[in-house]
Protein backbone atom coordinates (compact mmCIF):
# COMPACT_ATOMS: atom_id res chain seq x y z
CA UNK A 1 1.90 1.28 14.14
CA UNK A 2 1.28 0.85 10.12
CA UNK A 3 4.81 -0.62 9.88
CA UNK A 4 4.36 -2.94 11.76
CA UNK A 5 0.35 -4.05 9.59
CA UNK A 6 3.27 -5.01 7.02
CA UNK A 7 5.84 -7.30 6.10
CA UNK A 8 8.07 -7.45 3.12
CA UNK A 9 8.25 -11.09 1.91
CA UNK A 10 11.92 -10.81 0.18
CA UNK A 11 10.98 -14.86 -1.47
CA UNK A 12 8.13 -13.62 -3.19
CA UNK A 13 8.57 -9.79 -3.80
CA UNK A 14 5.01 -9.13 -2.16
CA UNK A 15 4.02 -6.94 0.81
CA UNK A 16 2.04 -8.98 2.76
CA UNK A 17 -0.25 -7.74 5.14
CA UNK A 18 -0.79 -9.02 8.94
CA UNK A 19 -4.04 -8.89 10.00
CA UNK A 20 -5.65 -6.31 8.27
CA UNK A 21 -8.91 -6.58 6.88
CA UNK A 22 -9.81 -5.81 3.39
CA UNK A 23 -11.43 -2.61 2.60
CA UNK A 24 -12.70 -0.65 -0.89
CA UNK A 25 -9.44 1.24 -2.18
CA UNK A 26 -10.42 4.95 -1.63
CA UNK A 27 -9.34 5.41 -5.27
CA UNK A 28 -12.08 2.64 -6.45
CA UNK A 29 -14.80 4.60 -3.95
CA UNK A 30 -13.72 8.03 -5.93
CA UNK A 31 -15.31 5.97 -9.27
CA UNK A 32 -18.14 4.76 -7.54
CA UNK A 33 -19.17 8.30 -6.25
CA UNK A 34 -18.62 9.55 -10.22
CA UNK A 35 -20.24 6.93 -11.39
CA UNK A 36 -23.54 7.79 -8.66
CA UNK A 37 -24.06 11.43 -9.78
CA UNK A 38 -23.97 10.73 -13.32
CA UNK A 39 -27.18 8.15 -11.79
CA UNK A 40 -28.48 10.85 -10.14
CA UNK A 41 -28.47 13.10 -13.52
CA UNK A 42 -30.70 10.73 -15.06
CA UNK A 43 -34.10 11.15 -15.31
CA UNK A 44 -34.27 8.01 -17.05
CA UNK A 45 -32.18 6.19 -14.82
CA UNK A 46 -29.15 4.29 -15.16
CA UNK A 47 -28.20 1.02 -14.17
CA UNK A 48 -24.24 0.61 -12.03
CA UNK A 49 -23.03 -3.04 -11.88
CA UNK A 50 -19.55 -3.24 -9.59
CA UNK A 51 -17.25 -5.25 -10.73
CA UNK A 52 -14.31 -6.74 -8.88
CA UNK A 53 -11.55 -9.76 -9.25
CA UNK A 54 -9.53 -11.64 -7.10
CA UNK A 55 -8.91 -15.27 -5.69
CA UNK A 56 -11.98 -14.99 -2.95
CA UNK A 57 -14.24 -11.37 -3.37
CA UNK A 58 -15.15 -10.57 -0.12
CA UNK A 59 -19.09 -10.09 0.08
CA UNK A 60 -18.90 -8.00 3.15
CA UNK A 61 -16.21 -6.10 2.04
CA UNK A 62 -18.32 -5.07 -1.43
CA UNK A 63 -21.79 -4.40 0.31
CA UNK A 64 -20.71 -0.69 1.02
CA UNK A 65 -20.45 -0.31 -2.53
CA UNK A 66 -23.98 -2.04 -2.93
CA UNK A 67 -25.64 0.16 -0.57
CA UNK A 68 -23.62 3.76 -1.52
CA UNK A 69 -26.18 2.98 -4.94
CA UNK A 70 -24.50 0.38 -7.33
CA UNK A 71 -27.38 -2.08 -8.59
CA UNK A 72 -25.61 -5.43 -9.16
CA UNK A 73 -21.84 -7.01 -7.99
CA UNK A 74 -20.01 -9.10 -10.35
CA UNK A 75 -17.12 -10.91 -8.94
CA UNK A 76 -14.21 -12.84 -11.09
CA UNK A 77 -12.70 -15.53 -8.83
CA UNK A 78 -10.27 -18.07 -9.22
CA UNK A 79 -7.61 -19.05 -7.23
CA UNK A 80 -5.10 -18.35 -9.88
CA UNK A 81 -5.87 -14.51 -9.57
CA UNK A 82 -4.06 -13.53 -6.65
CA UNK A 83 -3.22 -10.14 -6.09
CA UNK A 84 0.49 -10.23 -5.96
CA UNK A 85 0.53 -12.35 -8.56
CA UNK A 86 -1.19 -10.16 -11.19
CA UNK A 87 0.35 -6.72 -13.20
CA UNK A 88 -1.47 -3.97 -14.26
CA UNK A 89 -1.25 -6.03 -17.98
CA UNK A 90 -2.88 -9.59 -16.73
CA UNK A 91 -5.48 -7.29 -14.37
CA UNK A 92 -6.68 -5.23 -17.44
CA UNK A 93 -6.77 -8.38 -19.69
CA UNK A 94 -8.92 -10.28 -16.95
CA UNK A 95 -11.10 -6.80 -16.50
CA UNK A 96 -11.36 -6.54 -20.20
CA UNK A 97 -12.52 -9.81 -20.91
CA UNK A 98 -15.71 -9.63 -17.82
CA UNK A 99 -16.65 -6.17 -19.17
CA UNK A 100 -17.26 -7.86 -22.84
CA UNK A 101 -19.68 -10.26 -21.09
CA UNK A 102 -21.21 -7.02 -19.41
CA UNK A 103 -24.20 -4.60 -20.97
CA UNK A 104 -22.06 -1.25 -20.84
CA UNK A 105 -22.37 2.24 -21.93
CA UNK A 106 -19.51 3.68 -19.72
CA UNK A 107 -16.80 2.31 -17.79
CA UNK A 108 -14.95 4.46 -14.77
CA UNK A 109 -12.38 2.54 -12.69
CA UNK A 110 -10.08 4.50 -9.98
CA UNK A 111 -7.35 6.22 -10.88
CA UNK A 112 -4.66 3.88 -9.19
CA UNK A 113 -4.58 1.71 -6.77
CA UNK A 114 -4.31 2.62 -3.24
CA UNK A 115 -0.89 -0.37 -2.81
CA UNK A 116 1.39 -0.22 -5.97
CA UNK A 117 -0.42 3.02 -7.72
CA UNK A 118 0.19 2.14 -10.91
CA UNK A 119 -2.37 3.76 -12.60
CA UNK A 120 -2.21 1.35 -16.14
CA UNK A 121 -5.14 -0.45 -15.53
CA UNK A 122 -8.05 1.61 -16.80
CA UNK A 123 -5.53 2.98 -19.77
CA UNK A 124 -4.91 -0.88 -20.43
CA UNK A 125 -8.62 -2.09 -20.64
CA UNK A 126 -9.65 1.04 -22.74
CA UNK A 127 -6.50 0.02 -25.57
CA UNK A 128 -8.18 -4.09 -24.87
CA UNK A 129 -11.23 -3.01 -25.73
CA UNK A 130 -10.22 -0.37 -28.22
CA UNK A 131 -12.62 2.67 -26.51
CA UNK A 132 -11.69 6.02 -26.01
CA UNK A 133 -10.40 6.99 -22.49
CA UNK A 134 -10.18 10.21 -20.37
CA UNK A 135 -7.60 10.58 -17.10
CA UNK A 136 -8.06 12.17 -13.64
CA UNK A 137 -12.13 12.91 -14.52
CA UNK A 138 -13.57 14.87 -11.67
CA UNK A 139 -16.96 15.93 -13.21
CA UNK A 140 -18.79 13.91 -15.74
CA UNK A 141 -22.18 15.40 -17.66
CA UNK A 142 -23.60 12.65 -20.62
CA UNK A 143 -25.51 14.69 -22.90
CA UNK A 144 -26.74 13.98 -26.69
CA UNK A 145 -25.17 10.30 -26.32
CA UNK A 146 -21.58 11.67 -25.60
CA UNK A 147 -19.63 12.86 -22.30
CA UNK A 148 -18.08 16.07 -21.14
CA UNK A 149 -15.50 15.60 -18.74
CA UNK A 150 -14.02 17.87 -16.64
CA UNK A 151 -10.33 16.66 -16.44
CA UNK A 152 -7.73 18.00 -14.14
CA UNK A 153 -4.91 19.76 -14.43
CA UNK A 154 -1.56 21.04 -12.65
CA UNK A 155 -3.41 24.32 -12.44
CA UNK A 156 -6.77 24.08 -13.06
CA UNK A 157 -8.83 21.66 -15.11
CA UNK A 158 -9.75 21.24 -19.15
CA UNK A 159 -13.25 19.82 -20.39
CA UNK A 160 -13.09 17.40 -22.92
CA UNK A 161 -15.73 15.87 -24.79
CA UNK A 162 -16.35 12.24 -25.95
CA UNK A 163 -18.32 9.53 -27.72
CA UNK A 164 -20.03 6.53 -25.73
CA UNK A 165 -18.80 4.06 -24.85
CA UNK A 166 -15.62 4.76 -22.79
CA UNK A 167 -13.34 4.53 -20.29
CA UNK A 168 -13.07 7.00 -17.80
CA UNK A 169 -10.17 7.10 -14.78
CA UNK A 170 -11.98 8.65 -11.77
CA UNK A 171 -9.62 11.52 -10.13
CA UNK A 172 -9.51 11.87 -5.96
CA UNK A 173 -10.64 15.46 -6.62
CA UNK A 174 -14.69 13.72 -7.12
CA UNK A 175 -14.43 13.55 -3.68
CA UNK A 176 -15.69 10.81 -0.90
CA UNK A 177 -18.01 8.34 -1.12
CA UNK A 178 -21.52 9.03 0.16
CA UNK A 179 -22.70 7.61 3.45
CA UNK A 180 -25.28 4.87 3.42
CA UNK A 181 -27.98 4.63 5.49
CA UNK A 182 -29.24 1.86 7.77
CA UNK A 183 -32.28 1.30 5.10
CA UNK A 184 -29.91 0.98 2.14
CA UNK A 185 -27.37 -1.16 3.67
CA UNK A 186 -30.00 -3.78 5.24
CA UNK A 187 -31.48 -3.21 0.99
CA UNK A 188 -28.11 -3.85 -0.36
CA UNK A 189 -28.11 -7.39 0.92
CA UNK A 190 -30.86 -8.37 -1.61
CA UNK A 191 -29.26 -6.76 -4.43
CA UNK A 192 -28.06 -9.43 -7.06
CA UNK A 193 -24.56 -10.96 -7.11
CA UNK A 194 -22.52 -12.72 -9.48
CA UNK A 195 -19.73 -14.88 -9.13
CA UNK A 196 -17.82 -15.78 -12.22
CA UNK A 197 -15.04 -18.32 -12.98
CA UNK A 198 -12.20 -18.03 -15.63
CA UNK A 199 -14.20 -20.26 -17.84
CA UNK A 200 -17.14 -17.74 -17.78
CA UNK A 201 -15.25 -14.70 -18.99
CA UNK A 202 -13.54 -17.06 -21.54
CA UNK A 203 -9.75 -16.89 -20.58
CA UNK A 204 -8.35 -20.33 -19.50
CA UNK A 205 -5.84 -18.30 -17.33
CA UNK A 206 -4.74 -14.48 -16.48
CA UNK A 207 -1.66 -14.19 -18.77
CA UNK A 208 1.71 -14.01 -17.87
CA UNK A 209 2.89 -11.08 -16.18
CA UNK A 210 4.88 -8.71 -17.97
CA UNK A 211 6.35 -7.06 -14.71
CA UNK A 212 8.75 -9.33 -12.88
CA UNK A 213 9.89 -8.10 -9.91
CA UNK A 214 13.73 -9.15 -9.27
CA UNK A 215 14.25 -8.02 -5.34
CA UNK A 216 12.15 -6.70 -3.07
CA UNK A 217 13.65 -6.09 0.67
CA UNK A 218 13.05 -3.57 4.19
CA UNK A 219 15.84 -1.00 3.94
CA UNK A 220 18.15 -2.06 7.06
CA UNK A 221 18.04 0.09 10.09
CA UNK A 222 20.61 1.74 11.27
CA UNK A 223 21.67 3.30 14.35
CA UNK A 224 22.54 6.89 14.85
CA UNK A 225 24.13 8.66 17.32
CA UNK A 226 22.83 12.17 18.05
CA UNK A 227 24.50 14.89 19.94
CA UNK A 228 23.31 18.03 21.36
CA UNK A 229 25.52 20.98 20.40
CA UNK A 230 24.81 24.09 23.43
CA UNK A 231 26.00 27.72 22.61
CA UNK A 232 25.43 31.00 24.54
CA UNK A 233 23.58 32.21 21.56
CA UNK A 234 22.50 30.49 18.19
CA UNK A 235 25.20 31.70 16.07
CA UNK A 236 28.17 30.21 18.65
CA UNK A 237 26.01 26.72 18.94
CA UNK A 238 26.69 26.87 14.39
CA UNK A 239 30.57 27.41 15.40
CA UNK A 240 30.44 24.25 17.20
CA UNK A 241 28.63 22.53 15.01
C-alpha cells in the first residue's frame, strides 16, 4: 500500500521514498494549466518557460509539461540542491535568483507542494524579488498591462487587480492539467532545454536553511484488543458496554 512507498529516515529527518518514480506535483500542474489559458487569451501570443530545481531534473519527468504547451524548460542542478535538504527560504532564494536571469512578465508557481505543503515559496520569491503577489488565483484575465485575479475564498471568491510583473500562487480550484496529444508530446521533445549550474544563476551555494528539523520518527504501533459486545436489542448491547 502507500505506507509501505515510504520510509521515515529518523538520522536525517527526511521521508524517503522506495521506488517511486518522480512525477509533476499536481499543485505545480494547477500553475501550468493557469499559466496555458492566459496563452490561449492572447492574440499576440505569449511565451511559458518551466522552470524547475533539484540535484538531477528529470527530462522525462518534465516533457508532460513541455507538451501540455510550455515553450522552453530551464533546469537548476547541482548536487548540493537536494530536496530534503532545502526549506521553503533556500528554495525561494535559488528560484529567485534563476527568474532574474529569466525574460518575465508574470510568474505563477503552485500553491504548495504536494510532500511538506508549505506554501512559502511563491510568497518568498515575490518579497526576493520585491513584486506584488496574489494567493489561491483560480482565474487570471491580463488586460491594459495589469491582471485581474479571481482569488478564492472560504465562501466564494474576490477579484483583485494588479500591476505586471508578479507573482501569482495557482489555487487547485484552476483545475487539471490538459491532456496532450501524441503530436505534441513527440513535438515537445524538440522544444529547447536548459540546464543551469549554481554558478550560472550567480549563488555559490543555496543558503542555509532556516528550518531545522530536530526529530522526525513513525508513530509506534500498537496493538489493540477489540471485543464484540451482543445485546437483545441496541439499547441493552450500550448497558454492557
Amino acid at each position: 500500500g502507500p505506507r509501505d512507498a515510504f520510509e521515515i529516515n529518523p538520522d536525517s529527518c527526511l521521508v524517503e521514498p522506495r521506488g517511486i518514480p518522480p512525477v509533476l506535483s499536481l499543485f505545480d500542474e494547477n500553475a501550468l494549466e493557469l499559466a496555458l489559458r492566459i496563452k490561449d487569451a492572447q492574440p499576440e501570443g505569449a511565451r511559458i518557460s518551466v522552470l524547475s530545481m533539484g540535484r538531477r531534473v528529470s527530462n522525462a519527468v518534465m516533457l508532460k509539461a513541455l507538451a501540455a504547451g510550455a515553450d522552453d524548460l530551464v533546469k537548476v542542478e547541482d548536487d548540493s540542491l537536494e530536496s530534503g535538504r532545502l526549506d521553503s527560504f533556500a528554495t525561494a532564494q535559488v528560484l529567485a535568483a534563476a527568474i532574474r536571469r529569466l525574460p518575465h512578465d508574470l510568474i505563477i508557481v503552485g500553491r504548495q507542494a504536494a510532500d511538506f505543503n508549505d506554501g512559502q515559496v511563491g510568497v518568498g520569491i515575490a518579497h526576493i524579488l520585491d513584486l506584488p503577489v496574489i494567493t489561491l488565483a483560480r482565474a487570471v484575465t491580463v488586460q491594459n498591462g495589469g491582471l485581474m485575479v479571481e482569488r478564492v475564498l472560504a465562501e466564494g471568491h474576490e477579484v483583485v487587480r494588479a500591476p505586471l510583473p508578479a507573482v501569482i500562487m495557482a489555487s487547485n480550484e484552476v483545475g487539471e492539467l490538459r491532456y496532450p496529444s501524441m503530436i505534441q508530446r513527440r513535438e515537445a521533445k524538440q522544444k529547447p532545454v536548459q540546464a543551469w549550474g549554481m554558478n550560472e544563476i550567480g549563488l555559490a551555494a543555496p543558503p542555509s536553511p532556516r528550518l531545522v528539523r530536530k526529530r522526525l520518527c513513525a508513530a509506534e504501533p500498537k496493538l489493540r484488543q477489540c471485543r464484540i459486545l451482543d445485546g437483545k436489542t441496541p439499547a441493552e448491547a450500550g448497558r454492557d458496554l
